[in-house]
Every structure is written in C-alpha cells, then in structure tokens.
PDB file of N, CA and C in Angstrom:
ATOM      1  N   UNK A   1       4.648   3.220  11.854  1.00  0.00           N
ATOM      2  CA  UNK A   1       4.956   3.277  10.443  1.00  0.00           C
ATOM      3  C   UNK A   1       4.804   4.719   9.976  1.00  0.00           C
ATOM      4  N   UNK A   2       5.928   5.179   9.372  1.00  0.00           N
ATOM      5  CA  UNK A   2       5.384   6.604   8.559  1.00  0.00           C
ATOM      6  C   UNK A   2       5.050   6.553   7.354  1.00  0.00           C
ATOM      7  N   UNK A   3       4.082   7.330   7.519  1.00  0.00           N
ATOM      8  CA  UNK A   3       3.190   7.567   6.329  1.00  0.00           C
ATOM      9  C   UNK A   3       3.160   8.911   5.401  1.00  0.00           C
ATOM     10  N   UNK A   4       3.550   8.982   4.122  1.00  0.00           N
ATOM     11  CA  UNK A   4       3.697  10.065   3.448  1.00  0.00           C
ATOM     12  C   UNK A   4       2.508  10.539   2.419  1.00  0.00           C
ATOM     13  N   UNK A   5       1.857  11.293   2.218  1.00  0.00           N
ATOM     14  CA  UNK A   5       1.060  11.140   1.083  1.00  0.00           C
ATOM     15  C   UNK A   5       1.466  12.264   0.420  1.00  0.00           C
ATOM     16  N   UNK A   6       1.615  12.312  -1.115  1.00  0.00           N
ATOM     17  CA  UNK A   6       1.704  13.918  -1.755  1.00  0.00           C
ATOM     18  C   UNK A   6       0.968  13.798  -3.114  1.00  0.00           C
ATOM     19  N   UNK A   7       0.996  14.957  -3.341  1.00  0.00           N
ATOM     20  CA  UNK A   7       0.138  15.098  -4.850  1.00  0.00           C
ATOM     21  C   UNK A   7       0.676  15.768  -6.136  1.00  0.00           C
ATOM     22  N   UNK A   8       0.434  15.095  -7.373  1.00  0.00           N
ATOM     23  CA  UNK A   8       0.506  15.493  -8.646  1.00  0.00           C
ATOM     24  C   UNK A   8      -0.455  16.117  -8.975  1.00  0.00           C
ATOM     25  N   UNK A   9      -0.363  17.502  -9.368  1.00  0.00           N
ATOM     26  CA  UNK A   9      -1.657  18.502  -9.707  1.00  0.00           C
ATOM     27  C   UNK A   9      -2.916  18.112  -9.135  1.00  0.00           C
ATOM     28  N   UNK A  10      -2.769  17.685  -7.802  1.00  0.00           N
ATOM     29  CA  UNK A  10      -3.995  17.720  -7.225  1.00  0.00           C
ATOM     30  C   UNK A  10      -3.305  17.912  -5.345  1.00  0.00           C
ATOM     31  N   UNK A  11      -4.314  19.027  -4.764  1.00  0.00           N
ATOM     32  CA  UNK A  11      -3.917  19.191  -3.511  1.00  0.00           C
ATOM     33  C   UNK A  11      -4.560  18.269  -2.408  1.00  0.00           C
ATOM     34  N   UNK A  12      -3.840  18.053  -1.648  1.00  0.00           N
ATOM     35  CA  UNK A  12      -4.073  16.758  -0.480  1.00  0.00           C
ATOM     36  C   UNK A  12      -4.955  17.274   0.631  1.00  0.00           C
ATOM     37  N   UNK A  13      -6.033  17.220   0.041  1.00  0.00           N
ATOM     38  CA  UNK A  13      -6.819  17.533   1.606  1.00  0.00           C
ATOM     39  C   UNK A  13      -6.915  16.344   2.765  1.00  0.00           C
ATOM     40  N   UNK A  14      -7.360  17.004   3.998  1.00  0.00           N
ATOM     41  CA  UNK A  14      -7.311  16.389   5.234  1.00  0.00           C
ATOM     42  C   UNK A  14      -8.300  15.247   5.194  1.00  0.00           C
ATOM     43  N   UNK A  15      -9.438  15.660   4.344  1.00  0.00           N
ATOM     44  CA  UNK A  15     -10.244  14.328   3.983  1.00  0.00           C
ATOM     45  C   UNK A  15      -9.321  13.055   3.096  1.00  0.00           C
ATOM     46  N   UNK A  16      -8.146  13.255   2.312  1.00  0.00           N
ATOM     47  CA  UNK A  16      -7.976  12.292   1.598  1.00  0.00           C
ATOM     48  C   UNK A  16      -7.224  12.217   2.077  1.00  0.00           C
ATOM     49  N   UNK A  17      -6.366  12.870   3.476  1.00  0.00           N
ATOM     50  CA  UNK A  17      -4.755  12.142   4.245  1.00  0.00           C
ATOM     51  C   UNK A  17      -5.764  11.002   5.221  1.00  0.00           C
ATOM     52  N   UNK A  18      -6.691  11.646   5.786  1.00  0.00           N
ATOM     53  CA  UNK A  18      -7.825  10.391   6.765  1.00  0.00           C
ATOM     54  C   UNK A  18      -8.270   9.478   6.524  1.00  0.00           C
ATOM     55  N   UNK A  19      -8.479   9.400   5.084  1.00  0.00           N
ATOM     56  CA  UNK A  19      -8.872   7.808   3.796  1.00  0.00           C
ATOM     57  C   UNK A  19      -7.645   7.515   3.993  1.00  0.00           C
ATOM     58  N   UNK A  20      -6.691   7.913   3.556  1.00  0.00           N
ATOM     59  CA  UNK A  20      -5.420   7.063   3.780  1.00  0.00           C
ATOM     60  C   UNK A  20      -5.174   6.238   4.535  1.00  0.00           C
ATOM     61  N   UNK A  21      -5.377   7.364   5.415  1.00  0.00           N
ATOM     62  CA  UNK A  21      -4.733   6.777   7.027  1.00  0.00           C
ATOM     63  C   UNK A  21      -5.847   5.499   6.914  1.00  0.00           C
ATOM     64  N   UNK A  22      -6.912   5.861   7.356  1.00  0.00           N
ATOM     65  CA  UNK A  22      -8.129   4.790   7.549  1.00  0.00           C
ATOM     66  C   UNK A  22      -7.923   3.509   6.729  1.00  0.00           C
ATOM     67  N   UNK A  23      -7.213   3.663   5.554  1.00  0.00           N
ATOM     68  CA  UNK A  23      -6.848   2.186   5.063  1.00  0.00           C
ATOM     69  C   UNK A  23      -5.790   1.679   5.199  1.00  0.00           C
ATOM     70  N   UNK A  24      -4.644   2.256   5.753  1.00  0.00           N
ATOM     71  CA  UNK A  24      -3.335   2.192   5.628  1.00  0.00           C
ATOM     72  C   UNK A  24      -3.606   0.931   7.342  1.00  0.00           C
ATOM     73  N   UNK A  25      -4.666   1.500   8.072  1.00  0.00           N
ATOM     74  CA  UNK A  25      -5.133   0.686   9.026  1.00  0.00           C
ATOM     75  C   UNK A  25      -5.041  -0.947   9.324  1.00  0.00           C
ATOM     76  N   UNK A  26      -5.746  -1.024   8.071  1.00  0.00           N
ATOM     77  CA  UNK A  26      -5.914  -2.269   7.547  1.00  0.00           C
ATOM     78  C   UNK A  26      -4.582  -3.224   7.231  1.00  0.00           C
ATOM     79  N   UNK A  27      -3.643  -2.622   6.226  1.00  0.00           N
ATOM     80  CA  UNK A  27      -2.071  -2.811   6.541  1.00  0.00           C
ATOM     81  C   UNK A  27      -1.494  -3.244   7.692  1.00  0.00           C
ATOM     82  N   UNK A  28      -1.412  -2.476   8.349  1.00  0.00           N
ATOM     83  CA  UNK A  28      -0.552  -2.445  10.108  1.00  0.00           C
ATOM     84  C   UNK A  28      -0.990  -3.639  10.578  1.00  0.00           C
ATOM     85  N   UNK A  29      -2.716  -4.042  11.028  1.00  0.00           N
ATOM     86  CA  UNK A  29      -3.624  -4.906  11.142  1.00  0.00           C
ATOM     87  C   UNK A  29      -2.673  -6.535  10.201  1.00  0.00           C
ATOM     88  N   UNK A  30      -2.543  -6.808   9.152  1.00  0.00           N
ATOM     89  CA  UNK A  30      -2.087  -7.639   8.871  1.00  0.00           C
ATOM     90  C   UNK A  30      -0.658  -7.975   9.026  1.00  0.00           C
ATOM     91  N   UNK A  31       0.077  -7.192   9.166  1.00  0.00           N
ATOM     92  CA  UNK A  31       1.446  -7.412   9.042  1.00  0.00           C
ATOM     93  C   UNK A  31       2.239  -6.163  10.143  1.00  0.00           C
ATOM     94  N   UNK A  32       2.992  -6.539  11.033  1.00  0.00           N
ATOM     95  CA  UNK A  32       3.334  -5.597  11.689  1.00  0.00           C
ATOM     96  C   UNK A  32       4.520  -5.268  11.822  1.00  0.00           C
ATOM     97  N   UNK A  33       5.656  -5.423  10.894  1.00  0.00           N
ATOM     98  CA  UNK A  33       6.631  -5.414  10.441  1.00  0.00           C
ATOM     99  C   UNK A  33       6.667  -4.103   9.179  1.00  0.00           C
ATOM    100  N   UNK A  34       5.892  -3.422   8.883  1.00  0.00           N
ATOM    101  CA  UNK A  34       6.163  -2.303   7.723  1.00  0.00           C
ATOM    102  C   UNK A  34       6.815  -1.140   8.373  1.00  0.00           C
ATOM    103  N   UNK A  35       7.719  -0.692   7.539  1.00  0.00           N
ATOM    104  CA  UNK A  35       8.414   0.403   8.352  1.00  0.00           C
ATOM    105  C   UNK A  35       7.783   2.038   7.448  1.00  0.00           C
ATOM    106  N   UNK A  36       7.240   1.822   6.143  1.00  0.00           N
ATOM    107  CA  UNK A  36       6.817   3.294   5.703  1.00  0.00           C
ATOM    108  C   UNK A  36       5.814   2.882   4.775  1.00  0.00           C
ATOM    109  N   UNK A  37       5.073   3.888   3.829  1.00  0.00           N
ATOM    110  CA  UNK A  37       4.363   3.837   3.085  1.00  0.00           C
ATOM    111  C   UNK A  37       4.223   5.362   2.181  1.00  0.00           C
ATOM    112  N   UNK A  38       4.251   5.258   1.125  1.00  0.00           N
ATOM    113  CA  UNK A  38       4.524   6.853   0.395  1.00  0.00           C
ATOM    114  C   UNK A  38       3.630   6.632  -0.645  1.00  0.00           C
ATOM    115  N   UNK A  39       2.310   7.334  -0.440  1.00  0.00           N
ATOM    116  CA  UNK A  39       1.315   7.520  -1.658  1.00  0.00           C
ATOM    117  C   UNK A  39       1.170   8.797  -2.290  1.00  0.00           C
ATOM    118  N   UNK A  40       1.230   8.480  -3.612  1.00  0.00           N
ATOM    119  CA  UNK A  40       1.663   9.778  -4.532  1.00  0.00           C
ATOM    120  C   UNK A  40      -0.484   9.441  -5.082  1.00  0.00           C
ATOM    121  N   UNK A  41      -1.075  10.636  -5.093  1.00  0.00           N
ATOM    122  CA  UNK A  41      -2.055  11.174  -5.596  1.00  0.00           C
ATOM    123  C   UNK A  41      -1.998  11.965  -6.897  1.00  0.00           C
ATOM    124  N   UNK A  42      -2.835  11.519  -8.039  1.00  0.00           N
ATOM    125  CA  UNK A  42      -1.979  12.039  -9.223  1.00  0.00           C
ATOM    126  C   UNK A  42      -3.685  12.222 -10.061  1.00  0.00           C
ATOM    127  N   UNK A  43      -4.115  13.619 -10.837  1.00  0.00           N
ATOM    128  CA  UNK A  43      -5.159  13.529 -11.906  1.00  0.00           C
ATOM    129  C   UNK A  43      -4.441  13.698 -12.917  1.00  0.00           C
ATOM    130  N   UNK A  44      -5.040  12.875 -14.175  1.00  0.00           N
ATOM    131  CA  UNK A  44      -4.666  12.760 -15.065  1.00  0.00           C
ATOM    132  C   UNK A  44      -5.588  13.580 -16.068  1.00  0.00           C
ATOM    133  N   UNK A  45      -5.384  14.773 -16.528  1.00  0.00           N
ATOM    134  CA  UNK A  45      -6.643  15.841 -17.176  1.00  0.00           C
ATOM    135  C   UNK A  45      -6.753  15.282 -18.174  1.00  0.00           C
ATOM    136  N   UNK A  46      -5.712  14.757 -19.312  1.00  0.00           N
ATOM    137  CA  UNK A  46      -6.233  14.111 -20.363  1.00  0.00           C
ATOM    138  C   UNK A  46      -7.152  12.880 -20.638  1.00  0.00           C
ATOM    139  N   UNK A  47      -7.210  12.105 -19.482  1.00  0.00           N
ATOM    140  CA  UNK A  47      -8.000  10.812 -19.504  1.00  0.00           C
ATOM    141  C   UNK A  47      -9.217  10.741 -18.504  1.00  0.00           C
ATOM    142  N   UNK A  48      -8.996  11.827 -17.739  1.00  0.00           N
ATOM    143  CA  UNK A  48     -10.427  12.218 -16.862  1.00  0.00           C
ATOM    144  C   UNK A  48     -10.113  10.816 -15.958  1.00  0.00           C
ATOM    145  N   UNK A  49      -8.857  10.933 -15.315  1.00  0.00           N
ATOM    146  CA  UNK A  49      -8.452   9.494 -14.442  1.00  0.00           C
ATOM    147  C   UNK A  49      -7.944  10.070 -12.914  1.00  0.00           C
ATOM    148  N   UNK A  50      -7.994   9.457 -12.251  1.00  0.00           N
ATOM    149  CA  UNK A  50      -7.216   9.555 -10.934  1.00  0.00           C
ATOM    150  C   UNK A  50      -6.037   8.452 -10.627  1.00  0.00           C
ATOM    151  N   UNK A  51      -5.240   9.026 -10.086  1.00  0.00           N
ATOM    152  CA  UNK A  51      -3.831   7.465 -10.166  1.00  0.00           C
ATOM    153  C   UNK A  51      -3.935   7.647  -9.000  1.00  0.00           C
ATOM    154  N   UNK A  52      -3.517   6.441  -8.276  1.00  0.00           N
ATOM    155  CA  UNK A  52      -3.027   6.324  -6.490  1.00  0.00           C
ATOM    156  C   UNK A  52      -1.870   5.126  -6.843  1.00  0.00           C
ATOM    157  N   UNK A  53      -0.477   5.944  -6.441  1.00  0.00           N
ATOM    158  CA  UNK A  53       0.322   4.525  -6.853  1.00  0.00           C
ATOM    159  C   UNK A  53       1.074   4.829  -5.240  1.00  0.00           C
ATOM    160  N   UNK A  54       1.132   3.946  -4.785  1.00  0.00           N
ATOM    161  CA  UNK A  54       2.074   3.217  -3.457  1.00  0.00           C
ATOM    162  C   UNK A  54       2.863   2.497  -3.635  1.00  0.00           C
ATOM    163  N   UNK A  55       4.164   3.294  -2.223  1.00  0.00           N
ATOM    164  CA  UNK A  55       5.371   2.011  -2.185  1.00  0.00           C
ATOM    165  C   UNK A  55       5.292   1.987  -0.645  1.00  0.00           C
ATOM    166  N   UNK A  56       5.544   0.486  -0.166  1.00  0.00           N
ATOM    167  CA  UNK A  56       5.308   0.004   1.066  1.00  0.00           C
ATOM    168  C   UNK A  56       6.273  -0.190   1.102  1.00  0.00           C
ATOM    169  N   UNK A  57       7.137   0.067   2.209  1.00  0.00           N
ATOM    170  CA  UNK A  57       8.505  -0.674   3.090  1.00  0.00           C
ATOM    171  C   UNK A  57       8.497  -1.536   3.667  1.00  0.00           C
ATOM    172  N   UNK A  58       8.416  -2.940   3.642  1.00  0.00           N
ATOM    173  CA  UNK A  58       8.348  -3.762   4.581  1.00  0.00           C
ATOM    174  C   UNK A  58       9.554  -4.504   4.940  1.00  0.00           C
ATOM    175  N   UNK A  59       9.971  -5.077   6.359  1.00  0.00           N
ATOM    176  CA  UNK A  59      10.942  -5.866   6.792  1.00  0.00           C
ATOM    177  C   UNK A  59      11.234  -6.809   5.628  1.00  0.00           C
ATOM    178  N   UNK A  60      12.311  -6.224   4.843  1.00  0.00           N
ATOM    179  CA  UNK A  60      13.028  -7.278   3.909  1.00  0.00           C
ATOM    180  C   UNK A  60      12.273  -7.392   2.259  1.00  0.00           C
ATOM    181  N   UNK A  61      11.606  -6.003   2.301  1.00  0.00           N
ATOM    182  CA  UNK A  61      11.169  -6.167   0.776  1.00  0.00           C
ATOM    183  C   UNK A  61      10.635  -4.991   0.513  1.00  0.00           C
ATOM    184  N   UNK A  62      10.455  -4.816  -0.657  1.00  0.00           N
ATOM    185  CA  UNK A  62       9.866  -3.154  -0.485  1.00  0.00           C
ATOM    186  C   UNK A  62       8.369  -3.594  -1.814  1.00  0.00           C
ATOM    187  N   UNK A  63       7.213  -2.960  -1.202  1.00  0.00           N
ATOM    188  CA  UNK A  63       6.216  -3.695  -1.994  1.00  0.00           C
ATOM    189  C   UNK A  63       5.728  -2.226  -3.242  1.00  0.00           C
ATOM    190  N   UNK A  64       4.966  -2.197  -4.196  1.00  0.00           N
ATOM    191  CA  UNK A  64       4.645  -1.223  -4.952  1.00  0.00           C
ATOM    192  C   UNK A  64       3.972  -1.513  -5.672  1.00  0.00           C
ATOM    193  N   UNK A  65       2.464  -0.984  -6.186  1.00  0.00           N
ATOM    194  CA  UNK A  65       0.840  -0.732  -6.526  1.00  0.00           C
ATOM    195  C   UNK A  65       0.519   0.504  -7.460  1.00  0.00           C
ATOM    196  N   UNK A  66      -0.280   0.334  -8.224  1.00  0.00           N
ATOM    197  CA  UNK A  66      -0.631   1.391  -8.626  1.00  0.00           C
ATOM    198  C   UNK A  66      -2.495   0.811  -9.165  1.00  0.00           C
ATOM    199  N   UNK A  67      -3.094   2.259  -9.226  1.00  0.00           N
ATOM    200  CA  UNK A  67      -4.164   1.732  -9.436  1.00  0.00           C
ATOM    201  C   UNK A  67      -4.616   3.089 -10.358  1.00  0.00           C
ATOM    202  N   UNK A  68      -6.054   3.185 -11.024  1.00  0.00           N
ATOM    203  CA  UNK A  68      -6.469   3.829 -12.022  1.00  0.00           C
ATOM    204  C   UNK A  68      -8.135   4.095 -11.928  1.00  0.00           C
ATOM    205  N   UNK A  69      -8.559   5.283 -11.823  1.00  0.00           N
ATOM    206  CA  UNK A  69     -10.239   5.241 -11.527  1.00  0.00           C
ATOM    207  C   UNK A  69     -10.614   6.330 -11.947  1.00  0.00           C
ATOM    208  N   UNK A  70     -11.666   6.577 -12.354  1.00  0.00           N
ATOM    209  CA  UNK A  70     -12.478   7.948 -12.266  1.00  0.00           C
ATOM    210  C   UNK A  70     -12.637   8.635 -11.026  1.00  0.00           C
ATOM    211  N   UNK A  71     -12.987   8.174 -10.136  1.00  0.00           N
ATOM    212  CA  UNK A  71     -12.927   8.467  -8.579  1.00  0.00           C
ATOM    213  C   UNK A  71     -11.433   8.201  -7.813  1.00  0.00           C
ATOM    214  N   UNK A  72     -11.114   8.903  -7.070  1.00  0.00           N
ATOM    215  CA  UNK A  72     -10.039   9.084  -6.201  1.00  0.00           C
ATOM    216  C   UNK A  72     -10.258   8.493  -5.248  1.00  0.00           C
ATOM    217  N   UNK A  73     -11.479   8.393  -4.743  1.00  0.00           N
ATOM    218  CA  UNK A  73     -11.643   7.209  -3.594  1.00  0.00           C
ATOM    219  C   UNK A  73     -11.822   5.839  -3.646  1.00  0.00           C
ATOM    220  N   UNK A  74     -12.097   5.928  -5.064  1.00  0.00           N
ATOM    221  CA  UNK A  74     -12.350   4.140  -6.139  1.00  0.00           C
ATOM    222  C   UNK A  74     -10.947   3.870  -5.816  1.00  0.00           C
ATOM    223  N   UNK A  75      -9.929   4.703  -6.860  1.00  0.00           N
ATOM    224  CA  UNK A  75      -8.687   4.376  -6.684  1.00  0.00           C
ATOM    225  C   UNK A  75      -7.508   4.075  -5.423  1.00  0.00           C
ATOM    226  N   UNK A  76      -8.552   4.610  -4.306  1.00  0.00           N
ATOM    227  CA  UNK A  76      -7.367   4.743  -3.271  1.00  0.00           C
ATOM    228  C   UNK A  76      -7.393   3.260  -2.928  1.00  0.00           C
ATOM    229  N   UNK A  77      -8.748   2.975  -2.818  1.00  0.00           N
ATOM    230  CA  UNK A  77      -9.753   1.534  -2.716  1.00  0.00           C
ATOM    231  C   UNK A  77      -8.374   0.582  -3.110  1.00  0.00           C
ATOM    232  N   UNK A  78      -8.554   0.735  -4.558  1.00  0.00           N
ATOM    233  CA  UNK A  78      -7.961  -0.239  -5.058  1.00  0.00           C
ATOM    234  C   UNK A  78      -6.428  -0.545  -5.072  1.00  0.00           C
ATOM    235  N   UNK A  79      -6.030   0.667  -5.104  1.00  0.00           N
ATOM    236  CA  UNK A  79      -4.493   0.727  -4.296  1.00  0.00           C
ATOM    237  C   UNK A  79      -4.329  -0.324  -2.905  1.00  0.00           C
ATOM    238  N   UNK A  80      -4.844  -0.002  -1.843  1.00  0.00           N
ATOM    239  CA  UNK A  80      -4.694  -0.702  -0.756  1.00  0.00           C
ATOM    240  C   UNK A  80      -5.487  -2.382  -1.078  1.00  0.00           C
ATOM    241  N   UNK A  81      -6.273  -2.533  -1.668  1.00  0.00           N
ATOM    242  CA  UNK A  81      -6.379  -3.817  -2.409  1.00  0.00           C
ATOM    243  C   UNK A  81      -5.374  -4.624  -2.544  1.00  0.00           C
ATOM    244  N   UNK A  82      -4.380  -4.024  -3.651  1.00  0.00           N
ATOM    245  CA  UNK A  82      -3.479  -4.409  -3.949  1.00  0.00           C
ATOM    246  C   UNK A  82      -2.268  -4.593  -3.239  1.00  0.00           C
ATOM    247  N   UNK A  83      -2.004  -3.576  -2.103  1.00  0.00           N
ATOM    248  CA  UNK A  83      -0.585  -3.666  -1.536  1.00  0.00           C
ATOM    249  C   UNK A  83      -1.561  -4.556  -0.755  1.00  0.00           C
ATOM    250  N   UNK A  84      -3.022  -4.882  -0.056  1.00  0.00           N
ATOM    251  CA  UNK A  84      -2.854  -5.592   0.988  1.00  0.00           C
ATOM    252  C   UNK A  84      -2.363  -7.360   0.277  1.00  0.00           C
ATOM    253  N   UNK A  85      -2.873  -7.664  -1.030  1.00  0.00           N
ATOM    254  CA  UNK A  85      -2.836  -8.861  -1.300  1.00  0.00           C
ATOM    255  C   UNK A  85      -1.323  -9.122  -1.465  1.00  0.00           C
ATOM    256  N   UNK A  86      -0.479  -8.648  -1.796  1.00  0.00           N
ATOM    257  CA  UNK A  86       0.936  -8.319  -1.732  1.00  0.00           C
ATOM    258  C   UNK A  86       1.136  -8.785  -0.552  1.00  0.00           C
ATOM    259  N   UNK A  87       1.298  -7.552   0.577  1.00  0.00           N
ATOM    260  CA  UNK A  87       1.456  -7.915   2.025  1.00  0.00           C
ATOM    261  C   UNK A  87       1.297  -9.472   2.165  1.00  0.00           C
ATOM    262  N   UNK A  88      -0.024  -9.862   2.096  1.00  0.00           N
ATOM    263  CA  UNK A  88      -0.447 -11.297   2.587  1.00  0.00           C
ATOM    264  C   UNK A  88       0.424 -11.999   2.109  1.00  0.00           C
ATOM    265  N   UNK A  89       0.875 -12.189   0.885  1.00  0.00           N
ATOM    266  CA  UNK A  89       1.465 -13.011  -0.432  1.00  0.00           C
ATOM    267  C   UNK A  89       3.183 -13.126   0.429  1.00  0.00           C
ATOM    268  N   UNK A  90       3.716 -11.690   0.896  1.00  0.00           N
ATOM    269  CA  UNK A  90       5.012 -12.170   1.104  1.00  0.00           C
ATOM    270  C   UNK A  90       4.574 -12.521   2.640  1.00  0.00           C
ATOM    271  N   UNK A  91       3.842 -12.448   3.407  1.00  0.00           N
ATOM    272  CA  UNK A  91       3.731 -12.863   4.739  1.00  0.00           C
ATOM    273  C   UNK A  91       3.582 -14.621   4.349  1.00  0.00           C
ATOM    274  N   UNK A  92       2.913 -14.533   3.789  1.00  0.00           N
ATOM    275  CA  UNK A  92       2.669 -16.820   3.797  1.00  0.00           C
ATOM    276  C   UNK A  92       3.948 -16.939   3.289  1.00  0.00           C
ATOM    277  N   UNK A  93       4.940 -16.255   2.271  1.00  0.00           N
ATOM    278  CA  UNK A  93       6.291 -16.779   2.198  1.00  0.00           C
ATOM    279  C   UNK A  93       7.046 -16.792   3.119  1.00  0.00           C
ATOM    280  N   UNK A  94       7.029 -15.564   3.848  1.00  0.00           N
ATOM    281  CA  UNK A  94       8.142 -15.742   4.939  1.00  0.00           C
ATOM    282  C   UNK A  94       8.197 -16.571   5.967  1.00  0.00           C
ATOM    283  N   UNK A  95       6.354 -17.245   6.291  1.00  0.00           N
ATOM    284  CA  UNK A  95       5.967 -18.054   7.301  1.00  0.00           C
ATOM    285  C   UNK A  95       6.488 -19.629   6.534  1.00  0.00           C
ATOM    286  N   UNK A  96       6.049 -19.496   5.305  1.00  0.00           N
ATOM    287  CA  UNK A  96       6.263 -20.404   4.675  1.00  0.00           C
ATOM    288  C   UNK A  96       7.740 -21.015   4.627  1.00  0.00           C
ATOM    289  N   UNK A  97       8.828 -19.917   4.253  1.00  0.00           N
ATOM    290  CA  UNK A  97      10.364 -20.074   4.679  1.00  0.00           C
ATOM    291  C   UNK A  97      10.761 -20.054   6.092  1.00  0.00           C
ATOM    292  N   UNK A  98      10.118 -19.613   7.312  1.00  0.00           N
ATOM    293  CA  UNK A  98      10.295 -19.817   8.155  1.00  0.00           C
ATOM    294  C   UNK A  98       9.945 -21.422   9.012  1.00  0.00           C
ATOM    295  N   UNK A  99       9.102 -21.945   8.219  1.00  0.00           N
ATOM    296  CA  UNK A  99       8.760 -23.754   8.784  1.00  0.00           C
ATOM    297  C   UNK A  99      10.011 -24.255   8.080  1.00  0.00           C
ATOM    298  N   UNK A 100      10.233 -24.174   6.968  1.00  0.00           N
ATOM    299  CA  UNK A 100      11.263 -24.856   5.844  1.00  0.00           C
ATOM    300  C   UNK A 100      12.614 -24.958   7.003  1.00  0.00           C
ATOM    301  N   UNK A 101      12.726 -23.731   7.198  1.00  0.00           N
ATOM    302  CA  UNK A 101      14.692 -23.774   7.852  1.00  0.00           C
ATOM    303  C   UNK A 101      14.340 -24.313   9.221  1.00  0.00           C
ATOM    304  N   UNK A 102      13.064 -24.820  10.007  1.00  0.00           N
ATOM    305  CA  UNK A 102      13.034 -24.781  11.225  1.00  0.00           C
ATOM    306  C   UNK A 102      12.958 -26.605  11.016  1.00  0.00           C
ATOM    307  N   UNK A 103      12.329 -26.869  10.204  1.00  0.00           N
ATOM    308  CA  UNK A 103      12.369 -28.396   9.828  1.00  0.00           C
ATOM    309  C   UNK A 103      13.846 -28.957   9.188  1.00  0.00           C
ATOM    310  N   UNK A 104      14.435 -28.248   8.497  1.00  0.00           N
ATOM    311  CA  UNK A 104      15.823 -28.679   7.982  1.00  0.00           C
ATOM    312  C   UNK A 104      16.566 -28.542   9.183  1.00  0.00           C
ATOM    313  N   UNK A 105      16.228 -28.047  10.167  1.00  0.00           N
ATOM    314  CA  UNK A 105      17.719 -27.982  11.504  1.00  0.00           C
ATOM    315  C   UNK A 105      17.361 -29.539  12.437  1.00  0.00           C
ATOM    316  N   UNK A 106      15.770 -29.794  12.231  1.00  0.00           N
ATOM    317  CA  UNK A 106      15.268 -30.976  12.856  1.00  0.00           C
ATOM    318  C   UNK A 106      16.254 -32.298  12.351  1.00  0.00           C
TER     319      UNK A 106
END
C-alpha cells in the first residue's frame, strides 16, 4: 500500500511519518485489499488545534476521516480510529454481500 503523508504549516518529521506508518499497520492487518492512504497533517494557529484528515483507497470504495486535538498524536490516534471502524464496517458488507449472491445462485 502507498502511503503519503504531507503537511499544512506544519513540517513532517520522521517521528510523525513512523506514527503513521506504525498505525497505518493496524489497517493492512485488517483488511488487505487497500491500495493507498494520503494523510494531510494540518495546525490550526487560531484554535490551538491539530487536524489529521485521511483518505484510504480501498478495493471498490474510497474511505475518508478527519479528526481534531490539541495533540497531534491524540489526533493521529483518532484518525486511524476512525478509518479503522470504516474499514471493518465495509469489510462485514462486502462479506455480508458476498454470502447473499453465493446463496441466491444455490
């Protein structure tokens, strides 16, 4: 899977491409069908916020997250939270549509 990370007024250090990676882990681990992932890193000076918003490519859908924290590592947290419950959500559908058409040919 390729993995992109870039930043909005904030520079991407090697510590926060390795959090990435290290959760993006977790992803692959559930579903092994994703073909990319592009996380935009973003501070927000007026609200004293950090954004982590993700778009996942997956076989036949394209998934997308965003999350909001004081901490950048809170937020990355919660980013991959979110695309993983996603992930799961269209995986039981597709398993789910995949019994459906295998029982209608029965």
């Amino acid at each position: 899977m390729q993995t992109q990370v870039s930043g909005h007024q904030i520079e991407i250090t090697s510590a926060l491409r390795d959090y990435v990676d290290a959760r993006r882990e977790r992803l692959v681990r559930r579903f092994d069908n994703l073909t990319s992932l592009n996380v935009v890193l973003e501070v927000e000076k007026n609200r004293l916020a950090n954004r982590a918003e993700g778009t996942l490519a997956a076989a036949g859908t394209v998934l997308h997250a965003n999350a909001v924290d004081q901490d950048m590592y809170a937020a990355i947290d919660a980013l991959f939270d979110k695309l993983d419950a996603q992930v799961r959500k269209h995986k039981d559908k597709k398993a789910t549509h995949d019994r459906d058409d295998i029982r209608n040919m029965a």
